[in-house]
Every structure is written in structure tokens, then in C-alpha cells.
Protein backbone atom coordinates (compact mmCIF):
# COMPACT_ATOMS: atom_id res chain seq x y z
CA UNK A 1 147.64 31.36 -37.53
CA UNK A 2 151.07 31.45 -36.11
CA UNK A 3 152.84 30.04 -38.94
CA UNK A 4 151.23 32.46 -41.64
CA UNK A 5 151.82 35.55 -39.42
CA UNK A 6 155.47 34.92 -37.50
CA UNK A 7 157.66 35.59 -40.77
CA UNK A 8 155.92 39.04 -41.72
CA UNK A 9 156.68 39.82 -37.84
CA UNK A 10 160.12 39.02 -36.95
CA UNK A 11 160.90 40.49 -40.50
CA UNK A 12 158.98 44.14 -39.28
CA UNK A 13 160.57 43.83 -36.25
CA UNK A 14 164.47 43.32 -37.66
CA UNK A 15 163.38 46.44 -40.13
CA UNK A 16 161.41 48.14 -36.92
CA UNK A 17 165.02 47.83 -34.80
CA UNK A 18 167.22 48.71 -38.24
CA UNK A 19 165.49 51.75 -38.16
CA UNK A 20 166.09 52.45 -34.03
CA UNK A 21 169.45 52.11 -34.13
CA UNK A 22 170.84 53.28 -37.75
CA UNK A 23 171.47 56.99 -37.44
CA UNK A 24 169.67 58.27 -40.27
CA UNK A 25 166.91 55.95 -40.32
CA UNK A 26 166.65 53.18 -42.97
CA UNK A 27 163.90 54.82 -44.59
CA UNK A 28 166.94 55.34 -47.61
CA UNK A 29 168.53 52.33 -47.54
CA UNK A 30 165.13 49.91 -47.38
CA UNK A 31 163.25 51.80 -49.64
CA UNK A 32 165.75 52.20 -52.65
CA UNK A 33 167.37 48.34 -52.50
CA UNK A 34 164.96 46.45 -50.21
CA UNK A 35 161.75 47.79 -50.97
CA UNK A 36 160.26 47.29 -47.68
CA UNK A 37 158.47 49.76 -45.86
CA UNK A 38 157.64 49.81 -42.30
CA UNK A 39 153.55 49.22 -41.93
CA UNK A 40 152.60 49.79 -38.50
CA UNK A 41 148.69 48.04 -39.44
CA UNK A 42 150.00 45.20 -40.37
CA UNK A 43 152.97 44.87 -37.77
CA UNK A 44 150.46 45.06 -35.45
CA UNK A 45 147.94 42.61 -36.62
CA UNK A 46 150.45 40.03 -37.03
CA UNK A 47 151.68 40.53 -33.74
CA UNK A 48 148.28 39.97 -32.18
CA UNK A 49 147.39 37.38 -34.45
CA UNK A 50 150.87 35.02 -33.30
CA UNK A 51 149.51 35.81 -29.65
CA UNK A 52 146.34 34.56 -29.84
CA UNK A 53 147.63 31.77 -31.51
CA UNK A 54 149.83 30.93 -28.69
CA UNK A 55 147.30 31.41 -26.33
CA UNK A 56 144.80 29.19 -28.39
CA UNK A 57 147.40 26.69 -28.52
CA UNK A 58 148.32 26.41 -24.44
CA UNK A 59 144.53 26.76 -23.94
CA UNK A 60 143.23 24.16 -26.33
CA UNK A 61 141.67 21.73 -23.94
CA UNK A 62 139.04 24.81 -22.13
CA UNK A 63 138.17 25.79 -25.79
């Protein structure tokens, strides 16, 4: 769970703090050469998805 999910959300959150601190946005430059888009969904689920693995991990002896 962790290892399927942390690479999709360290790479929205380098794209997620690209886009905070370029000054127009990287909207231009991702889209046209990258080709990665910002997906909030998915961001989100993966983020949830490394922190219940975490917690399922320090936890694994109540479970």
C-alpha cells in the first residue's frame, strides 16, 4: 500500500509546490513538455492510502 502509492505522491506534491511558487503557474510548462497534470482525486487518495499504511504498519500487533 505504501510502496504503490508514495511515488504518485511525492511526485503531485513536487508538481503541487511547482505550481505555488512559479509565478505563472506551471499549468504551461507541465502540460506542453511534462505532460502531467495536477489531479486533486488522486493526490488525495494516495495520500490517505500511504497513511493508513503507516498506521497499519505501527499498529500491526492490535490488528
Amino acid at each position: 500500500m505504501i510502496a504503490d502509492n508514495i511515488a504518485p505522491f511525492l511526485n503531485f506534491c513536487y508538481l503541487g509546490l511547482k505550481k505555488q511558487v512559479s509565478s505563472n503557474g506551471s499549468e504551461e510548462i507541465s502540460g506542453a513538455i511534462l505532460e502531467f497534470y495536477i489531479d486533486y482525486n488522486w493526490w488525495i487518495t494516495s495520500g490517505l492510502n500511504v497513511l493508513i499504511g503507516i498506521i497499519i504498519l505501527t499498529n500491526y500487533k492490535r490488528i
